[in-house]
C-alpha atoms as a PDB file:
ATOM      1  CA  UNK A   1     167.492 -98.189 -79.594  1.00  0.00           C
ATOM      2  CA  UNK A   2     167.375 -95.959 -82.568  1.00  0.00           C
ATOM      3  CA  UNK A   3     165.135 -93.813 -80.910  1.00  0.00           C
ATOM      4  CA  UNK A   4     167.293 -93.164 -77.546  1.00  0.00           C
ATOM      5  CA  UNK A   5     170.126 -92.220 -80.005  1.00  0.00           C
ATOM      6  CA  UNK A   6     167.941 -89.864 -81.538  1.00  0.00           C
ATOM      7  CA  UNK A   7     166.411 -88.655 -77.961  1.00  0.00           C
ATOM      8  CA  UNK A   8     170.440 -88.699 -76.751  1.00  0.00           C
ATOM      9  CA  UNK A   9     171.791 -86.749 -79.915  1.00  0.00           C
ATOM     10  CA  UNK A  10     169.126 -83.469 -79.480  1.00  0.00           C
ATOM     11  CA  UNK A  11     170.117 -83.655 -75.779  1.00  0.00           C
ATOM     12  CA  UNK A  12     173.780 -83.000 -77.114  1.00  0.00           C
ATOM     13  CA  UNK A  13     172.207 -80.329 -79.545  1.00  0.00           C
ATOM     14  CA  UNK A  14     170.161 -78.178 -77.071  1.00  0.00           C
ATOM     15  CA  UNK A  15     173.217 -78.507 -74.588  1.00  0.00           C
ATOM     16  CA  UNK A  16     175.679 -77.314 -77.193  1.00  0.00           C
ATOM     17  CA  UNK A  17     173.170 -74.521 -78.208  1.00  0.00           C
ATOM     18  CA  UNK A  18     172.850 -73.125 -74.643  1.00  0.00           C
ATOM     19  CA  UNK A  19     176.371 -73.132 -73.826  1.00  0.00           C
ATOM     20  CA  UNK A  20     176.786 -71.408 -76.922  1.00  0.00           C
ATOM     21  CA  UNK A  21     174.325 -68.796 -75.810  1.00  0.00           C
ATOM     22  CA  UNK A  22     176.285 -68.245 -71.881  1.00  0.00           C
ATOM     23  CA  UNK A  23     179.031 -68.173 -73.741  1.00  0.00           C
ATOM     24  CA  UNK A  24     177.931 -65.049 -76.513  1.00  0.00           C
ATOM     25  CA  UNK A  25     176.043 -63.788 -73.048  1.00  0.00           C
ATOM     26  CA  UNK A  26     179.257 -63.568 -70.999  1.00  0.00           C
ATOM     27  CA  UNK A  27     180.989 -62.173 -73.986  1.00  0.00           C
ATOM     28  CA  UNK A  28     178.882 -59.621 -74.262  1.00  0.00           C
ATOM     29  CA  UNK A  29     178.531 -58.745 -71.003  1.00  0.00           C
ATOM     30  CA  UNK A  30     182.549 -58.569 -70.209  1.00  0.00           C
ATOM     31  CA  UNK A  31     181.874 -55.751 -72.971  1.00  0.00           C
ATOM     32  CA  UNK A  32     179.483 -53.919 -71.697  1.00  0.00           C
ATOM     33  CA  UNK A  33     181.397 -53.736 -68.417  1.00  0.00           C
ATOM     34  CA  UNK A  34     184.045 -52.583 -70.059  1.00  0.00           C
ATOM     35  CA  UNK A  35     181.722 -49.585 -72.136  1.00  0.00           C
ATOM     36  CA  UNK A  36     180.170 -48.926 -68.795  1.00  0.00           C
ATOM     37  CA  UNK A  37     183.888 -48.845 -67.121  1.00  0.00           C
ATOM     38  CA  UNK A  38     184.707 -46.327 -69.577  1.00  0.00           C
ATOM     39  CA  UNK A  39     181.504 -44.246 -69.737  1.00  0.00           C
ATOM     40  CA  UNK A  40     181.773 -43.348 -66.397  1.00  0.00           C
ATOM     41  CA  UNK A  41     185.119 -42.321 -66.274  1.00  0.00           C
ATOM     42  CA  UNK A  42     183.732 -39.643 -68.514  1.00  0.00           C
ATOM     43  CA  UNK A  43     181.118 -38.655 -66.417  1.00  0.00           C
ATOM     44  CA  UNK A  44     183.314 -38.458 -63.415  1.00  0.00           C
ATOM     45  CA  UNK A  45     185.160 -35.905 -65.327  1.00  0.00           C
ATOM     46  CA  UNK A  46     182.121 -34.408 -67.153  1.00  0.00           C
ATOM     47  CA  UNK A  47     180.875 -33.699 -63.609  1.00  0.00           C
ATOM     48  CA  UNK A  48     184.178 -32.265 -62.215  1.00  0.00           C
ATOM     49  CA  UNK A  49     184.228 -30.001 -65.155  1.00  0.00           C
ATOM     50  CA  UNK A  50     180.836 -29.114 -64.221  1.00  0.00           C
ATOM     51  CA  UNK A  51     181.823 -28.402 -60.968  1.00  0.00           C
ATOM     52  CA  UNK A  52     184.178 -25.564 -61.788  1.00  0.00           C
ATOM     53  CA  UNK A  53     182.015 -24.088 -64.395  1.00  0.00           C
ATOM     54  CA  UNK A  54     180.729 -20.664 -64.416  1.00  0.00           C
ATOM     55  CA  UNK A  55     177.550 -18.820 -66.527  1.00  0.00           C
ATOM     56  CA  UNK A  56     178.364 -15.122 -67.765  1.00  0.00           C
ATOM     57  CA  UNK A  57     175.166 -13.679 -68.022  1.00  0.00           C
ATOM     58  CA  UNK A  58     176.500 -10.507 -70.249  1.00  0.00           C
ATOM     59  CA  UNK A  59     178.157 -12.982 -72.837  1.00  0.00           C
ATOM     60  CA  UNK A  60     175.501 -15.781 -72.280  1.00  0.00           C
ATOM     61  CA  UNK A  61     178.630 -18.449 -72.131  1.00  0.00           C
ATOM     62  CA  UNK A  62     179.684 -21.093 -69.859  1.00  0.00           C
ATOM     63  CA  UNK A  63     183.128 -21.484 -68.994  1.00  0.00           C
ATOM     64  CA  UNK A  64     185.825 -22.563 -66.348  1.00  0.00           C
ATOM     65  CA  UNK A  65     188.023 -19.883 -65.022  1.00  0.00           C
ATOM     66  CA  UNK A  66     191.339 -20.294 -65.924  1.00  0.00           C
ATOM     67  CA  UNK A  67     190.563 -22.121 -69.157  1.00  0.00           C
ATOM     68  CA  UNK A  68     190.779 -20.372 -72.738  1.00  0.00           C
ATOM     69  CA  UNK A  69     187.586 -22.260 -74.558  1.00  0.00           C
ATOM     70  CA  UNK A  70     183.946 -21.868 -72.908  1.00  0.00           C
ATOM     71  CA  UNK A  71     180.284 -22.372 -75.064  1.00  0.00           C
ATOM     72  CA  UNK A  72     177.231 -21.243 -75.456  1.00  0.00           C
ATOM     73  CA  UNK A  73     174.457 -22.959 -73.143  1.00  0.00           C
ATOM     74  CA  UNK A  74     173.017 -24.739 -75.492  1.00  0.00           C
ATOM     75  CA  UNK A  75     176.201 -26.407 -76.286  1.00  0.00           C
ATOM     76  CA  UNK A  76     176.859 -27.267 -72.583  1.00  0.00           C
ATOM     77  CA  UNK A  77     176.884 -30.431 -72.668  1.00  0.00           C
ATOM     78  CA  UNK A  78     179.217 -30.906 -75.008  1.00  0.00           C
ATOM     79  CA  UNK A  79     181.345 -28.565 -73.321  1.00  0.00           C
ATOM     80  CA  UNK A  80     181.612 -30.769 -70.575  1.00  0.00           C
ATOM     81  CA  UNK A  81     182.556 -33.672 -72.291  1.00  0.00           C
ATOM     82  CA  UNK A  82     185.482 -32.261 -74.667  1.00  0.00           C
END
């Protein structure tokens, strides 16, 4: 007998331990939906931004028409993403 209790409580164990685990799993992935939710909401704007931007080749700046700021290439993507 004292050796089904012992067989019965690490059943209990490793069943506590894995729900723990799903449970830190669908925590963390209910986050990451949310990061992802938000990340590309910023893309979606990053690339309409990109859409309406324009290269001046004399000035060697990116800008959209209309709008006082603009950047150098290099700093483009940043540019995008303000």
């Amino acid at each position: 007998m004292h050796v089904l209790g012992y067989i019965s409580g690490l059943f209990f164990l490793a069943l506590g331990a894995i729900l723990a685990v799903l449970a830190i799993i669908s925590l963390a992935s209910g986050k990451m939906k949310q990061q992802s939710d938000a990340e590309q909401r910023q893309y979606q704007r990053a690339l309409a931004k990109w859409n309406t931007l324009y290269y001046c080749y004399r000035d060697d700046i990116v800008f959209v028409p209309g709008e006082s700021s603009f950047a150098s290439p290099e700093q483009m993507h940043a540019f995008l993403y303000q």
